[in-house]
Protein backbone atom coordinates (compact mmCIF):
# COMPACT_ATOMS: atom_id res chain seq x y z
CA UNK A 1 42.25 117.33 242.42
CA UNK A 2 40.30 116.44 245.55
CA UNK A 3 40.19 113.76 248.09
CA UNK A 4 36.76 111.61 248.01
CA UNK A 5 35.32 109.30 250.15
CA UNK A 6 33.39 105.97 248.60
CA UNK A 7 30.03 105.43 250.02
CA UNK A 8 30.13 102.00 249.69
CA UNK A 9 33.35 101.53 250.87
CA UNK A 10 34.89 104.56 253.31
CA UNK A 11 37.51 103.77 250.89
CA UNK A 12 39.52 107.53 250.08
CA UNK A 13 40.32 108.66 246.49
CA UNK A 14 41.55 111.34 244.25
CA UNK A 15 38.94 113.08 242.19
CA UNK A 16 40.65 114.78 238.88
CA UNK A 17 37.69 117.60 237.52
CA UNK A 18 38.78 118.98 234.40
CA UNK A 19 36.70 121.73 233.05
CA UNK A 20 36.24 122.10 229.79
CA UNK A 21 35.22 126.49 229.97
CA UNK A 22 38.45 127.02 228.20
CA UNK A 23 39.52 124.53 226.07
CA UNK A 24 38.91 124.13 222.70
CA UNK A 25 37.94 120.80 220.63
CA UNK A 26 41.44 119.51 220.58
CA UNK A 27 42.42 119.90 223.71
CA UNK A 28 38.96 118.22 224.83
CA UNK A 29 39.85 115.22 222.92
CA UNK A 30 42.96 115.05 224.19
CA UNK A 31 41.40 114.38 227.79
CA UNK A 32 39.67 111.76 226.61
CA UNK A 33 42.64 110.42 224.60
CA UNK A 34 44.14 110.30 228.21
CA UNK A 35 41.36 107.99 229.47
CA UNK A 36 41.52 105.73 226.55
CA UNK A 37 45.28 105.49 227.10
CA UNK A 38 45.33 104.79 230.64
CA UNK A 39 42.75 102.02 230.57
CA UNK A 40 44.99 100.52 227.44
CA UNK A 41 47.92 100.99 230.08
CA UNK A 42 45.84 99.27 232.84
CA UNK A 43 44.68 96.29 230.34
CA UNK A 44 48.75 95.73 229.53
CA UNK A 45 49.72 95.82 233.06
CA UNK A 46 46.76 93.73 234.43
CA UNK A 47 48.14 90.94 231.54
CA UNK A 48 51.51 91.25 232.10
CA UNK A 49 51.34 91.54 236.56
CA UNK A 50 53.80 94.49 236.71
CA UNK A 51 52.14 98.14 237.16
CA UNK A 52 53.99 101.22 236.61
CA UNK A 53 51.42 103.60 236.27
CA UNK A 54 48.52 105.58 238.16
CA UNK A 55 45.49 103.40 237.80
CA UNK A 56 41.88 104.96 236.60
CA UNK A 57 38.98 103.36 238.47
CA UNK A 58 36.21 105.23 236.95
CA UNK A 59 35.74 108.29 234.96
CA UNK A 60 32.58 110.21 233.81
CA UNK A 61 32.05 113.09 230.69
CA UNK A 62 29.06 115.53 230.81
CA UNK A 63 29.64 117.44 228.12
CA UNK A 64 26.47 119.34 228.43
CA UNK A 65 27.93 120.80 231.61
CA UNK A 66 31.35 121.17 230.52
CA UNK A 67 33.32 119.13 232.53
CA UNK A 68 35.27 115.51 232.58
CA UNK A 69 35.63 113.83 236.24
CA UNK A 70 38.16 111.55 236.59
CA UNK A 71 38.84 108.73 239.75
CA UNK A 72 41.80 107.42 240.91
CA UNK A 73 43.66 106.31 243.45
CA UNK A 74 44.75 108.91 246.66
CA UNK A 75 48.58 109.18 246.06
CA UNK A 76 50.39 110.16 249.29
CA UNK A 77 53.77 111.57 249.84
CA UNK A 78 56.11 112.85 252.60
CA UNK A 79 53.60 111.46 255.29
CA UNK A 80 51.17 113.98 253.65
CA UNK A 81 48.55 114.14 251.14
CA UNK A 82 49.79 114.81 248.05
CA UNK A 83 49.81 119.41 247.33
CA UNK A 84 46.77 120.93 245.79
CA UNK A 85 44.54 118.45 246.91
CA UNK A 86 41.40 119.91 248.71
């Protein structure tokens, strides 16, 4: 994970970069299963007013590089940023 800063709007979030060097077809799908899920999540929530879960602003594949990026809010705990964040 690392901590990004909008452009547009100074606004500060948390990048998620999952590479895809050692992970095989199924695992590769399941990533993408996870967006798929989390936007259904976000749909539900946005319908229903109550949220419960992380929410996904934006996400991008490039499979020709390998890799699946991932944007979502910055989470802080403890008066810190949240550990293994860069």
């Amino acid at each position: 994970m690392y901590k990004v800063i909008s452009p547009q709007t100074n606004k500060i979030y948390a990048l998620k970069k999952v590479s895809f060097d050692k992970a095989d077809q199924t695992a590769i799908a399941g990533y993408k299963n996870e967006i798929r899920l989390l936007n259904r999540m976000a749909e539900r929530e946005e319908a229903s007013g109550v949220s419960h879960c992380i929410r996904l602003f934006d996400w991008e594949t490039c499979d020709d590089k390998g890799y699946l990026l991932m944007v979502f809010p910055l989470v802080e705990e403890n008066n810190g940023v949240v550990d293994g964040m860069r």
